[in-house]
N, C-alpha and C. Protein backbone atom coordinates (compact mmCIF):
# COMPACT_ATOMS: atom_id res chain seq x y z
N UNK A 1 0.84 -1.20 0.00
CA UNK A 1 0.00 0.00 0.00
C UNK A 1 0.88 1.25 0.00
N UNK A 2 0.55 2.16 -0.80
CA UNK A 2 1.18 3.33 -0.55
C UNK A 2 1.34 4.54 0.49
N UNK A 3 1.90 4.74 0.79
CA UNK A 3 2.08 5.61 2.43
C UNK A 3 1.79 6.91 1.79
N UNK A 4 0.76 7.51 3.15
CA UNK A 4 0.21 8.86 2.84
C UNK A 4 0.51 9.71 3.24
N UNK A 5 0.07 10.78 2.66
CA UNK A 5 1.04 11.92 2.77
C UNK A 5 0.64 12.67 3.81
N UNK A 6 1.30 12.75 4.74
CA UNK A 6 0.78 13.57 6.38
C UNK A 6 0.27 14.87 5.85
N UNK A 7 0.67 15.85 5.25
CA UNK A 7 0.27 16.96 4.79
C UNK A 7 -1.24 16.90 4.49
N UNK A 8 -1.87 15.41 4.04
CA UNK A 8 -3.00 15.57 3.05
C UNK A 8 -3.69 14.84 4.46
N UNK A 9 -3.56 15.08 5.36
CA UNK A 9 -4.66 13.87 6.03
C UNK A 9 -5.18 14.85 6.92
N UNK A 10 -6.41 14.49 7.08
CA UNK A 10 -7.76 15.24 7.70
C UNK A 10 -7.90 14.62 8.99
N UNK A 11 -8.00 13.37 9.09
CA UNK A 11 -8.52 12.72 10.32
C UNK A 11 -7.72 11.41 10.74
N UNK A 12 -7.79 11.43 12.13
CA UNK A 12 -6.78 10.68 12.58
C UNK A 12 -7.17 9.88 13.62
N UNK A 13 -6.87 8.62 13.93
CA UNK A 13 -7.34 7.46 15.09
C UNK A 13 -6.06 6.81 15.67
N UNK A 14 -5.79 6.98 16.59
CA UNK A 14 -4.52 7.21 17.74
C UNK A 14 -5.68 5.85 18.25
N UNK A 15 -4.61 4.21 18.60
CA UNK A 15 -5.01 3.48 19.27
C UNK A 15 -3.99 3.27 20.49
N UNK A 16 -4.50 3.44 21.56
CA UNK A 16 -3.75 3.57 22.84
C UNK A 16 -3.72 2.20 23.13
N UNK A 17 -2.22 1.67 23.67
CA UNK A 17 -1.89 0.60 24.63
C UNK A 17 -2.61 -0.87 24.25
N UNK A 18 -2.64 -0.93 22.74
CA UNK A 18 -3.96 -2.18 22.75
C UNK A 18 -2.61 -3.26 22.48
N UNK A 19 -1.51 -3.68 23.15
CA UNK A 19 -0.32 -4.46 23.72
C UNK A 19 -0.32 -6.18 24.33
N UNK A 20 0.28 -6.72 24.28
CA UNK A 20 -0.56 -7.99 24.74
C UNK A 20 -0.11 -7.80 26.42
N UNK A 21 0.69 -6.80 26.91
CA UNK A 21 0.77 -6.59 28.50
C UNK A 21 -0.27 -6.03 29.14
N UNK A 22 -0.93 -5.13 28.24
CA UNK A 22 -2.51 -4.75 29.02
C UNK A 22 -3.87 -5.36 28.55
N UNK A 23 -3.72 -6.48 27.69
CA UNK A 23 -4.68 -7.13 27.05
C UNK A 23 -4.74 -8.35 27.21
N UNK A 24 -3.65 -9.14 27.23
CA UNK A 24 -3.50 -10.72 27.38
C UNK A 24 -3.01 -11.60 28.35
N UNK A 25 -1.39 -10.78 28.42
CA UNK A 25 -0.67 -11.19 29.68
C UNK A 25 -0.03 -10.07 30.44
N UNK A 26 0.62 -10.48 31.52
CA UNK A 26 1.14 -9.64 32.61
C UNK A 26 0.64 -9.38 34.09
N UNK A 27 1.15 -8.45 34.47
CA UNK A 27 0.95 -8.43 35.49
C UNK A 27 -0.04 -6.67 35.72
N UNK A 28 -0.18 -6.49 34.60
CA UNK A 28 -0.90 -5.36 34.43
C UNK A 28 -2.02 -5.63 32.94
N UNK A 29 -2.29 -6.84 32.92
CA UNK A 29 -3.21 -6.88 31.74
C UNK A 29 -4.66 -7.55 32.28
N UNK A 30 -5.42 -7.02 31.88
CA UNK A 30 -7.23 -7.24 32.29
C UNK A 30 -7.82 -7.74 31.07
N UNK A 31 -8.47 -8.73 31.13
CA UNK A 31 -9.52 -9.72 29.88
C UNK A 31 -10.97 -8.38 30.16
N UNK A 32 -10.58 -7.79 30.77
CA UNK A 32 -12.18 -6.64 30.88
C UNK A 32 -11.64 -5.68 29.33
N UNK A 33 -10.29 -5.58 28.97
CA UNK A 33 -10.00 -4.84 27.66
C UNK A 33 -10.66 -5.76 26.41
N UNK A 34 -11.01 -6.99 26.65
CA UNK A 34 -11.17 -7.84 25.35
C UNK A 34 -12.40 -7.19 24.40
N UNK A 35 -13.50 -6.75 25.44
CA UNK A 35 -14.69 -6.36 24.33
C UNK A 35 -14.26 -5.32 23.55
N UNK A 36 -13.58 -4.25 23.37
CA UNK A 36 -13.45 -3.32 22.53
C UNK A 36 -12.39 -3.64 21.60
N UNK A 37 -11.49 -4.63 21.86
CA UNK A 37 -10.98 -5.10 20.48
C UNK A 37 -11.81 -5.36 18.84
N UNK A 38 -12.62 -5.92 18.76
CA UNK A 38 -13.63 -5.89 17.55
C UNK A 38 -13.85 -4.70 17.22
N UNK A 39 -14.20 -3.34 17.90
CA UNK A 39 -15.06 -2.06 17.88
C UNK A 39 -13.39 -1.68 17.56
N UNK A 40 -12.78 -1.46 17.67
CA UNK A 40 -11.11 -1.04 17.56
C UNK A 40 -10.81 -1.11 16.10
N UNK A 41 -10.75 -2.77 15.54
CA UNK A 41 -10.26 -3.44 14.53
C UNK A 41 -11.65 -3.01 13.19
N UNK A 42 -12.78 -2.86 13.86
CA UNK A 42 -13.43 -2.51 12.86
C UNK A 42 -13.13 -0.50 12.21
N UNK A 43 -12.95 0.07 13.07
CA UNK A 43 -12.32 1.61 12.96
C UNK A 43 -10.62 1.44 11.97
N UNK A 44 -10.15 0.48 12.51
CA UNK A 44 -8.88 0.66 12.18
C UNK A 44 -8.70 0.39 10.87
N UNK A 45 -9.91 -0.16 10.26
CA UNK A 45 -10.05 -1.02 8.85
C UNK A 45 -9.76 -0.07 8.25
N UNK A 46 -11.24 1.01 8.74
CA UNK A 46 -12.02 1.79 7.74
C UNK A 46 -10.90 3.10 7.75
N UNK A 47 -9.76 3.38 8.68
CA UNK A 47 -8.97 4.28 8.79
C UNK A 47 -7.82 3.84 7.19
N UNK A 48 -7.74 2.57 7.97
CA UNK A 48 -6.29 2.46 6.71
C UNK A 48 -6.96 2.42 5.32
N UNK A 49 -8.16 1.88 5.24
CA UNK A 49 -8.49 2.18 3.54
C UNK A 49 -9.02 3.83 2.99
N UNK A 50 -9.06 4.99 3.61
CA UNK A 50 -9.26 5.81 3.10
C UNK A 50 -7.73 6.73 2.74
N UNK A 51 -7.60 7.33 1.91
CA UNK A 51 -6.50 7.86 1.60
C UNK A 51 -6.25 9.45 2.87
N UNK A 52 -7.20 9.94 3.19
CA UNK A 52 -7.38 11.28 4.08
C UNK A 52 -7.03 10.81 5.49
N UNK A 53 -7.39 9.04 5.83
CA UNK A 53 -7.28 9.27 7.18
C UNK A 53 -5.77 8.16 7.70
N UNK A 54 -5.53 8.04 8.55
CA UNK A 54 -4.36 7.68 9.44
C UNK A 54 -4.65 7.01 10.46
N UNK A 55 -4.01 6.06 10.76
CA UNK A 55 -3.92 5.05 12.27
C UNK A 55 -2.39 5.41 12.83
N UNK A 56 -2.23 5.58 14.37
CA UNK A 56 -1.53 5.53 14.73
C UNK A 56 -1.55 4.50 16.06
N UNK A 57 -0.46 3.54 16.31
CA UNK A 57 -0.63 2.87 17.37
C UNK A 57 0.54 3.42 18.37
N UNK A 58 0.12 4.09 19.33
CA UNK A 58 0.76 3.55 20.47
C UNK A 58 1.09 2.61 21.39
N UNK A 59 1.87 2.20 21.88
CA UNK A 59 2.82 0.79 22.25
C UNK A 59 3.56 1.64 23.75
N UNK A 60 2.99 0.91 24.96
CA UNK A 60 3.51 1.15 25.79
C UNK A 60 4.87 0.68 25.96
N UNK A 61 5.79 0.86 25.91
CA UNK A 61 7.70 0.19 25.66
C UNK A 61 8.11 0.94 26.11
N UNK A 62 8.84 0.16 27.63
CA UNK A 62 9.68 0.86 28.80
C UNK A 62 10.96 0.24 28.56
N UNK A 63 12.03 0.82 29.02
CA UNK A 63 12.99 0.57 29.29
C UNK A 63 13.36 -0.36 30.69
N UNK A 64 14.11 -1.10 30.83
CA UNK A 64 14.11 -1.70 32.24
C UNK A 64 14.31 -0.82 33.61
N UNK A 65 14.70 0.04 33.69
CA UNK A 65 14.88 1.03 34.86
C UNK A 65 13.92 2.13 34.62
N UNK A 66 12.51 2.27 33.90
CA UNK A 66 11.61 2.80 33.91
C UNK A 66 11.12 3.22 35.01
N UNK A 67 11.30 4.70 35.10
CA UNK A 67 10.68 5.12 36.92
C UNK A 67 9.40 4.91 37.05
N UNK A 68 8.61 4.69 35.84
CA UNK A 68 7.16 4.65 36.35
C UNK A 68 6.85 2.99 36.86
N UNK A 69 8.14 2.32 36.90
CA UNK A 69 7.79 1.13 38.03
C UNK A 69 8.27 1.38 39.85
N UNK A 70 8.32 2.40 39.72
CA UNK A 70 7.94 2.66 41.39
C UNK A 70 6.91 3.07 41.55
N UNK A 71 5.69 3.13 40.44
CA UNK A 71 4.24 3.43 40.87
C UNK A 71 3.34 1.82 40.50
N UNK A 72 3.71 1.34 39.24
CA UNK A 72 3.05 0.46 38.76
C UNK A 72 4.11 -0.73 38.65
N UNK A 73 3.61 -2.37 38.90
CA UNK A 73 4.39 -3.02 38.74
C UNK A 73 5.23 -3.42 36.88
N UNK A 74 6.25 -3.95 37.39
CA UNK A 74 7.00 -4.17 35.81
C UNK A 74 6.18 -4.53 34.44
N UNK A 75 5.87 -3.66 33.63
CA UNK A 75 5.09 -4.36 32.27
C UNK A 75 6.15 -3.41 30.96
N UNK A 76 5.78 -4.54 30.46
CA UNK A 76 5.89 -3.96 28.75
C UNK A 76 7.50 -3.19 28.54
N UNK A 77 7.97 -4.35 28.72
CA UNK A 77 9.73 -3.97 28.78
C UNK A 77 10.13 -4.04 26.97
N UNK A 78 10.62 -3.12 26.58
CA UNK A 78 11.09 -2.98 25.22
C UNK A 78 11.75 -4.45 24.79
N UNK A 79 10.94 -4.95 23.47
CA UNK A 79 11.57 -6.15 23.33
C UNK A 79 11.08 -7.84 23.69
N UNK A 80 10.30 -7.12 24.68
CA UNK A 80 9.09 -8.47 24.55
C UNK A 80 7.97 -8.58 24.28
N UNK A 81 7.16 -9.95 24.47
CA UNK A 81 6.04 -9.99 24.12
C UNK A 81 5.21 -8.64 24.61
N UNK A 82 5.34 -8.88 25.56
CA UNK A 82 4.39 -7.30 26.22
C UNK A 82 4.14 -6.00 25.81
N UNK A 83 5.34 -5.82 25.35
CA UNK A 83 5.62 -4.63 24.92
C UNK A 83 4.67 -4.61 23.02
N UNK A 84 4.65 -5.78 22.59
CA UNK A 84 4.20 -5.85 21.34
C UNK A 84 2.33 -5.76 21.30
N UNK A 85 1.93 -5.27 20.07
CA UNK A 85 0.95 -4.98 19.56
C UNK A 85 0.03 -6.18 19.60
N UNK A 86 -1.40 -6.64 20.14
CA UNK A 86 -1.91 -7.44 20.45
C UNK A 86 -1.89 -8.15 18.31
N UNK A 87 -1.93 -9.20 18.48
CA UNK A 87 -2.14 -9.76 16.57
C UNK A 87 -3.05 -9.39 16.48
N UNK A 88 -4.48 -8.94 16.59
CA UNK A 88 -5.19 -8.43 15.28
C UNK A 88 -4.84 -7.00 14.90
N UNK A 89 -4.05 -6.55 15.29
CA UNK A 89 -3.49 -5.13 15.38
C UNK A 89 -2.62 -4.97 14.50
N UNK A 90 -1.23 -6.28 14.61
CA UNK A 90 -0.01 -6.37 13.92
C UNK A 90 -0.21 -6.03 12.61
N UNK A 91 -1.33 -6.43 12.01
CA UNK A 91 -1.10 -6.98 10.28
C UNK A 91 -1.37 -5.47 10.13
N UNK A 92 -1.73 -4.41 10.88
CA UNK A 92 -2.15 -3.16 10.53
C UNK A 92 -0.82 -1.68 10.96
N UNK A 93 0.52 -2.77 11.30
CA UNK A 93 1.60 -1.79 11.26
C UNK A 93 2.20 -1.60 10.40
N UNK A 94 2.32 -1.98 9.60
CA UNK A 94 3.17 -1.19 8.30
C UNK A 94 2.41 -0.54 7.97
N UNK A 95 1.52 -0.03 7.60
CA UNK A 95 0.88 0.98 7.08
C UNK A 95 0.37 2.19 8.19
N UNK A 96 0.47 2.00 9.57
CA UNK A 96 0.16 2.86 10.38
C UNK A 96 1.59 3.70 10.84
N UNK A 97 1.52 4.87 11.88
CA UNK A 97 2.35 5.54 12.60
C UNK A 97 2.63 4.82 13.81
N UNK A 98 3.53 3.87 14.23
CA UNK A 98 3.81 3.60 15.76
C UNK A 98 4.77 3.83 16.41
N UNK A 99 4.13 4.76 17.76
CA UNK A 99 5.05 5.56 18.31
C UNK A 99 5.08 4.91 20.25
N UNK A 100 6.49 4.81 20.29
CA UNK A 100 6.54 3.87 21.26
C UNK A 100 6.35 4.91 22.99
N UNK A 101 6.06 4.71 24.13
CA UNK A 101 6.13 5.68 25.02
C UNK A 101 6.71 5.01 26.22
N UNK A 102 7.25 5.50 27.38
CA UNK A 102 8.24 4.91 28.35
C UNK A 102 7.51 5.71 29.89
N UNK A 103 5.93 6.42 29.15
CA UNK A 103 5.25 7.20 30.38
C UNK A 103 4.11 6.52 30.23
N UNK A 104 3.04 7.30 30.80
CA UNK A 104 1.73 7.26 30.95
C UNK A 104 0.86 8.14 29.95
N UNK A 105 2.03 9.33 29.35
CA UNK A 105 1.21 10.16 28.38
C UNK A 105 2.32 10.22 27.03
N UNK A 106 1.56 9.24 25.84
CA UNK A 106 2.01 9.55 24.35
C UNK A 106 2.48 10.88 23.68
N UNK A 107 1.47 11.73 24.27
CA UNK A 107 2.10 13.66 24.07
C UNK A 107 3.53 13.67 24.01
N UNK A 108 4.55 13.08 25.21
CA UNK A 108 5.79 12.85 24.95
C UNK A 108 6.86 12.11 24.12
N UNK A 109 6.25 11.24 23.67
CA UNK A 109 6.85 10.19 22.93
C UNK A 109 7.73 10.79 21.73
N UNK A 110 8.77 10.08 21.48
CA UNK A 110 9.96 10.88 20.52
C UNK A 110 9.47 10.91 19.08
N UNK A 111 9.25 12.22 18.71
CA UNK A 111 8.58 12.49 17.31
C UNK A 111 7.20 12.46 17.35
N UNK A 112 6.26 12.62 18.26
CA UNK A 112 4.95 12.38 18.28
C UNK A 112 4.59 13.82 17.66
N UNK A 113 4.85 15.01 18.33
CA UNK A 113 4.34 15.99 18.77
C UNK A 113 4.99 16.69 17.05
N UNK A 114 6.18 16.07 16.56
CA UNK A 114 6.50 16.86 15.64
C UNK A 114 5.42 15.93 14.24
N UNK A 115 5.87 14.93 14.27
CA UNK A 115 4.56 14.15 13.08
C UNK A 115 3.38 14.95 13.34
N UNK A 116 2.57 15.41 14.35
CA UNK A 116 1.10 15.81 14.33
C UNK A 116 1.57 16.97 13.81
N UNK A 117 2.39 17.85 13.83
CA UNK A 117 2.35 19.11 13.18
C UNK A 117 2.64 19.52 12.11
N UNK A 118 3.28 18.21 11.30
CA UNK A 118 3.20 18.03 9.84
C UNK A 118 2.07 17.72 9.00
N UNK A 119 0.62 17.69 9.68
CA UNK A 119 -0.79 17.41 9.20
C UNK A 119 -0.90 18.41 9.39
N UNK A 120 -0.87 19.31 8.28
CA UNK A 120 -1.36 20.79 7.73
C UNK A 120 -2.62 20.79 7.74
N UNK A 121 -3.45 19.45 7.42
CA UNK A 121 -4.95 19.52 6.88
C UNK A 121 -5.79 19.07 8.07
N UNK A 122 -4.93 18.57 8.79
CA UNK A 122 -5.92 17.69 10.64
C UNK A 122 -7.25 18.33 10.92
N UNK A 123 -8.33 17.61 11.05
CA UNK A 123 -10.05 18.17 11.61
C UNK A 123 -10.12 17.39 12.48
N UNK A 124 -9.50 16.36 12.73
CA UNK A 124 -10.00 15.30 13.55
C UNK A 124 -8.94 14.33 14.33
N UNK A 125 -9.33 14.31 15.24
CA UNK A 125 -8.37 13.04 16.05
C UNK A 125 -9.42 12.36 17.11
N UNK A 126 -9.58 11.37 16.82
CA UNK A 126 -10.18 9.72 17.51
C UNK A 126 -9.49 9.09 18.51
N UNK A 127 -9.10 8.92 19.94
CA UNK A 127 -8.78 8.19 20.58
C UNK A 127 -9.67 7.12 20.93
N UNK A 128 -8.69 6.08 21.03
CA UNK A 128 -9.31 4.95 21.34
C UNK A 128 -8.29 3.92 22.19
N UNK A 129 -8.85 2.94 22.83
CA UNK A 129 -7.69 1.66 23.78
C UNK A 129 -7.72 1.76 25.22
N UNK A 130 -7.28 1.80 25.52
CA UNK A 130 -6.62 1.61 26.76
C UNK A 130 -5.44 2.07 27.62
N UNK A 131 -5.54 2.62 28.59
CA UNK A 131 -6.70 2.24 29.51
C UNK A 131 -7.33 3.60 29.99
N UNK A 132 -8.75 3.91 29.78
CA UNK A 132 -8.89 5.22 29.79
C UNK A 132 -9.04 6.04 30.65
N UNK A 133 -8.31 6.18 32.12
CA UNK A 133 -8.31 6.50 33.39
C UNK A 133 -7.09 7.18 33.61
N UNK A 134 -6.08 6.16 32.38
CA UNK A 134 -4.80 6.56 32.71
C UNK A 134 -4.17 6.83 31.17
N UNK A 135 -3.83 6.24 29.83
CA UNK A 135 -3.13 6.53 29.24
C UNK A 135 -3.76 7.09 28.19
N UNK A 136 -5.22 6.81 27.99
CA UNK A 136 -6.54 7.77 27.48
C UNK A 136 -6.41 8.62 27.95
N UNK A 137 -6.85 9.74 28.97
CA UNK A 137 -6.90 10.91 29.35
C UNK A 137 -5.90 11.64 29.24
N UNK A 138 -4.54 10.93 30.02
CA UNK A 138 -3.23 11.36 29.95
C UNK A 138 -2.70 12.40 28.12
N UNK A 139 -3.12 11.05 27.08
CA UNK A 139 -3.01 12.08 26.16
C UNK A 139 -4.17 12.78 25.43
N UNK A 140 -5.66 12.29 25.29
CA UNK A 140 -7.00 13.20 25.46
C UNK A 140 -6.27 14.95 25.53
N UNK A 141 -6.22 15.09 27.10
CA UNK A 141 -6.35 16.23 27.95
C UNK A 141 -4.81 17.18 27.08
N UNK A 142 -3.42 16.48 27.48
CA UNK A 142 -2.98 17.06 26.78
C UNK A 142 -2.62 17.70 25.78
N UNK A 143 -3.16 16.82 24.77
CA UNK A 143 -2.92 16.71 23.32
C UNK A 143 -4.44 18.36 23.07
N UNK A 144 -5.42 18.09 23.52
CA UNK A 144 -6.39 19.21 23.11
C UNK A 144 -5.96 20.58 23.70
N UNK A 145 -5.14 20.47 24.99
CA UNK A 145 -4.31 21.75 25.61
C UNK A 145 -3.19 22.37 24.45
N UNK A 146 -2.59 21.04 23.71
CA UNK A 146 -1.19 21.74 22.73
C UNK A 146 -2.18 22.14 21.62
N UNK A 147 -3.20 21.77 21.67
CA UNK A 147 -3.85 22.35 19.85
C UNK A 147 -4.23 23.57 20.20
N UNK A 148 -4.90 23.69 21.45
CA UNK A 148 -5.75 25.55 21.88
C UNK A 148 -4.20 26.36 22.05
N UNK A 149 -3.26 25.67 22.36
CA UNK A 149 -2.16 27.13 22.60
C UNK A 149 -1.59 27.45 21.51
N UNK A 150 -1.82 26.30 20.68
CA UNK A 150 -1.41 26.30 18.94
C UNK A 150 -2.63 26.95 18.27
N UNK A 151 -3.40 27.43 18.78
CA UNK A 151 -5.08 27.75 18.13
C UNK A 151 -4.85 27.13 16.96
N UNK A 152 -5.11 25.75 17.09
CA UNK A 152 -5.37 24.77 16.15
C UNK A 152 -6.63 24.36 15.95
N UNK A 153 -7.66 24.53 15.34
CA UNK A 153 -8.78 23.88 15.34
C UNK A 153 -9.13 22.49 15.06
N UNK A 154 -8.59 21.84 15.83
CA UNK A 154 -8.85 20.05 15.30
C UNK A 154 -9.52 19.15 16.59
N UNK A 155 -10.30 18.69 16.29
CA UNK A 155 -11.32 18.28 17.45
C UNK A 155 -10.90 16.58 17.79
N UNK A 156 -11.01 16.38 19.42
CA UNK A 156 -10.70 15.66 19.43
C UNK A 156 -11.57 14.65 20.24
N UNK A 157 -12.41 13.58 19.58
CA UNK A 157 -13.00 12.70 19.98
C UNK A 157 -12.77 10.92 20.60
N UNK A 158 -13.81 10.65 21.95
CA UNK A 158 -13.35 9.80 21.95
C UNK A 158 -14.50 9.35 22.23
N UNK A 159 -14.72 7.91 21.40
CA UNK A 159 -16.04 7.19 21.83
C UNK A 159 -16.01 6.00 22.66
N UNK A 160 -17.13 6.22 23.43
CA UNK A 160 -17.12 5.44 24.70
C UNK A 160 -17.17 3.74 25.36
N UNK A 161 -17.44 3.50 23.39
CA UNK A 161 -17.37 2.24 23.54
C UNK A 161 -16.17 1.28 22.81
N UNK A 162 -15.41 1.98 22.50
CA UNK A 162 -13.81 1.75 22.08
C UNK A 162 -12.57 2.21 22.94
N UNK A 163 -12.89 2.73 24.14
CA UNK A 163 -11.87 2.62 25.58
C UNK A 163 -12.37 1.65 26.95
N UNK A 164 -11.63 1.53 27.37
CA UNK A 164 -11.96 0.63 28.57
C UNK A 164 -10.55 0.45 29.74
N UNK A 165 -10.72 0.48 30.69
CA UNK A 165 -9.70 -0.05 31.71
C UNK A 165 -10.20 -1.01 32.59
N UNK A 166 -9.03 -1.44 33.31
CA UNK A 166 -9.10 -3.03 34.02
C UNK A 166 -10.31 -2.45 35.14
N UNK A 167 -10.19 -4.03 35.82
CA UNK A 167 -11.55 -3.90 36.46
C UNK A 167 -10.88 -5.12 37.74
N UNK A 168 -10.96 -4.54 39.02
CA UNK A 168 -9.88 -5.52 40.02
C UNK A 168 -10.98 -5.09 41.36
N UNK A 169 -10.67 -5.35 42.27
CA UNK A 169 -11.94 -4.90 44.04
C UNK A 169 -11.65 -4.04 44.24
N UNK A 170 -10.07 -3.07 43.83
CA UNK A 170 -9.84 -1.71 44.09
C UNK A 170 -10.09 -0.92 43.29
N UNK A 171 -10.44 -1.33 41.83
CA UNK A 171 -10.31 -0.37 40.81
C UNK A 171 -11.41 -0.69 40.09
N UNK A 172 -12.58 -0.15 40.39
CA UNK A 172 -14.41 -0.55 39.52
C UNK A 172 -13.90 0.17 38.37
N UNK A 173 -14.14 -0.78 36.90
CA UNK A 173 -13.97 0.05 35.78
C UNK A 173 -15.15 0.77 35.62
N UNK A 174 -16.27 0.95 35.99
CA UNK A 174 -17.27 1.80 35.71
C UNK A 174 -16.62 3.19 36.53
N UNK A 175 -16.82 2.88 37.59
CA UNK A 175 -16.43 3.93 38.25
C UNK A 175 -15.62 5.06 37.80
N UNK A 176 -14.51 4.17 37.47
CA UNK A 176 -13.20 4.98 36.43
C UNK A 176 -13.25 5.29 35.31
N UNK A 177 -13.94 4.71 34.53
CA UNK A 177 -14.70 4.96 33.19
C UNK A 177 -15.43 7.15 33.32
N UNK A 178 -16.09 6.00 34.60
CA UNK A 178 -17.09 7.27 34.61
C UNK A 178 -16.69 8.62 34.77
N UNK A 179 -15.16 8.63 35.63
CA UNK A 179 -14.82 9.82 35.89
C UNK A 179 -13.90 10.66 35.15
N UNK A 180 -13.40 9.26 34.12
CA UNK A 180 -12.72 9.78 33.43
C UNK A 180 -13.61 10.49 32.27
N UNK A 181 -14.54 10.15 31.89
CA UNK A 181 -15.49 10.63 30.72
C UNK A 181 -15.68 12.09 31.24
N UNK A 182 -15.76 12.35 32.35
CA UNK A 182 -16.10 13.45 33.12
C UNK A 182 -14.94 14.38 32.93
N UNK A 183 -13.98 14.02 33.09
CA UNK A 183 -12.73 15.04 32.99
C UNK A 183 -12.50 15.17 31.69
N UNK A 184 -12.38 14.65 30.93
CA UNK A 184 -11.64 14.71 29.56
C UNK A 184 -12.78 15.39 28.65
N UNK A 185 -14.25 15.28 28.95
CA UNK A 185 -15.41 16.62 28.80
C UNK A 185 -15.25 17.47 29.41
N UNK A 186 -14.93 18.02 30.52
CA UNK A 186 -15.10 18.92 30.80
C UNK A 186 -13.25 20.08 30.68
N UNK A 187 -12.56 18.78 30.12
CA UNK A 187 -11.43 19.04 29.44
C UNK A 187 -11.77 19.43 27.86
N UNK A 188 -12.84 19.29 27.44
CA UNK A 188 -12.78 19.94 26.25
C UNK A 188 -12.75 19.00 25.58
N UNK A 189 -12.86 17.83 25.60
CA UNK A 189 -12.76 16.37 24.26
C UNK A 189 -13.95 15.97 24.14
N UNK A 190 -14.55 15.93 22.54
CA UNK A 190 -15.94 15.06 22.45
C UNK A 190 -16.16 13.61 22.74
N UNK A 191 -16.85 13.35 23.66
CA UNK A 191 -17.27 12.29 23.98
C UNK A 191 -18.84 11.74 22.75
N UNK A 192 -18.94 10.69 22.52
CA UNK A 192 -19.53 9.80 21.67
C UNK A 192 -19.91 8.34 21.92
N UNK A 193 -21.25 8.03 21.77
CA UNK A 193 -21.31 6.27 22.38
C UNK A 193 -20.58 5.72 21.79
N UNK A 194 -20.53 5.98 20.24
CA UNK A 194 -19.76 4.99 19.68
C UNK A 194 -19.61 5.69 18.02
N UNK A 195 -18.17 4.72 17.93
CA UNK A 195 -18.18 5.29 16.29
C UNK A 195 -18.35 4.33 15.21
């Protein structure tokens, strides 16, 4: 397939953390992420066959002395399974943007911030994945803060039935769901049942 030209693309679908460390295995992965895989893979189709729009996957990939394991236990070490793109995802990287992160927020990730500003034509950005409490909002919130100081007009949506986070006796995914939908609206991101 031929690779498109960032300049010419309108709309964009950023898939967060969909990894087999927060999806399959680990010590930080929840089977509560499984339902929005289908709702994911069906978006991601319809992204890579139009010429205007773009997939980008983010890939949580830490380094082994990653400080953010003095908050969360060890996942998704650069180089292993964990760290890799769940398979129905894979067959959809060569043709996508994947940008690897060593935080909690993609906004940082090396070359992220400069690729989005080479889409001269951007109306749209779609988040979607996991987990949306923490690496959903994290870039949601930021990412719509760098477009208003950029008075960028590009809107950024996320529908509610293509994010999800784990679900454990300390951590109700509704709950967290719920509050996160709450912040990242009242942060300024369109919320949507579904796309």
């Amino acid at each position: 397939m031929e690779e498109k030209n960032l300049e010419e693309l309108k709309k964009l679908l950023i898939v967060v953390d969909m990894v087999n460390g927060f999806v399959r295995i680990g010590a930080l992965s929840s089977q509560n992420i499984e339902h929005i895989v289908p709702k994911i893979e069906k978006l991601v189709k319809k992204y890579t066959d139009e010429s205007d729009k773009q997939v980008v996957f983010i890939k949580d990939t830490h380094c082994k002395d990653s400080k953010e394991f003095k908050r969360y236990p060890e996942h998704c070490i650069k180089g292993t399974y964990e760290a890799e793109n769940i398979d129905e995802f894979k067959k959809y990287e060569n043709t996508a943007l994947v940008f690897e992160k060593n935080s909690t927020s993609a906004i940082f990730s090396k070359d992220f911030l400069e690729t989005i500003n080479k889409m001269k034509k951007l109306e749209e950005v779609t988040i979607v994945g996991c987990c949306t409490d923490i690496c959903v909002i994290n870039l949601a919130i930021p990412l719509r803060n760098y477009f208003d100081e950029n008075n960028k007009d590009i809107e950024i949506t996320v529908p509610k039935n293509a994010v999800e986070t784990f679900d454990s006796p300390t951590h109700s995914s509704e709950m967290w769901n719920d509050l996160a939908f709450k912040f990242m609206e009242q942060g300024g991101i369109k919320l949507v049942k579904k796309l």
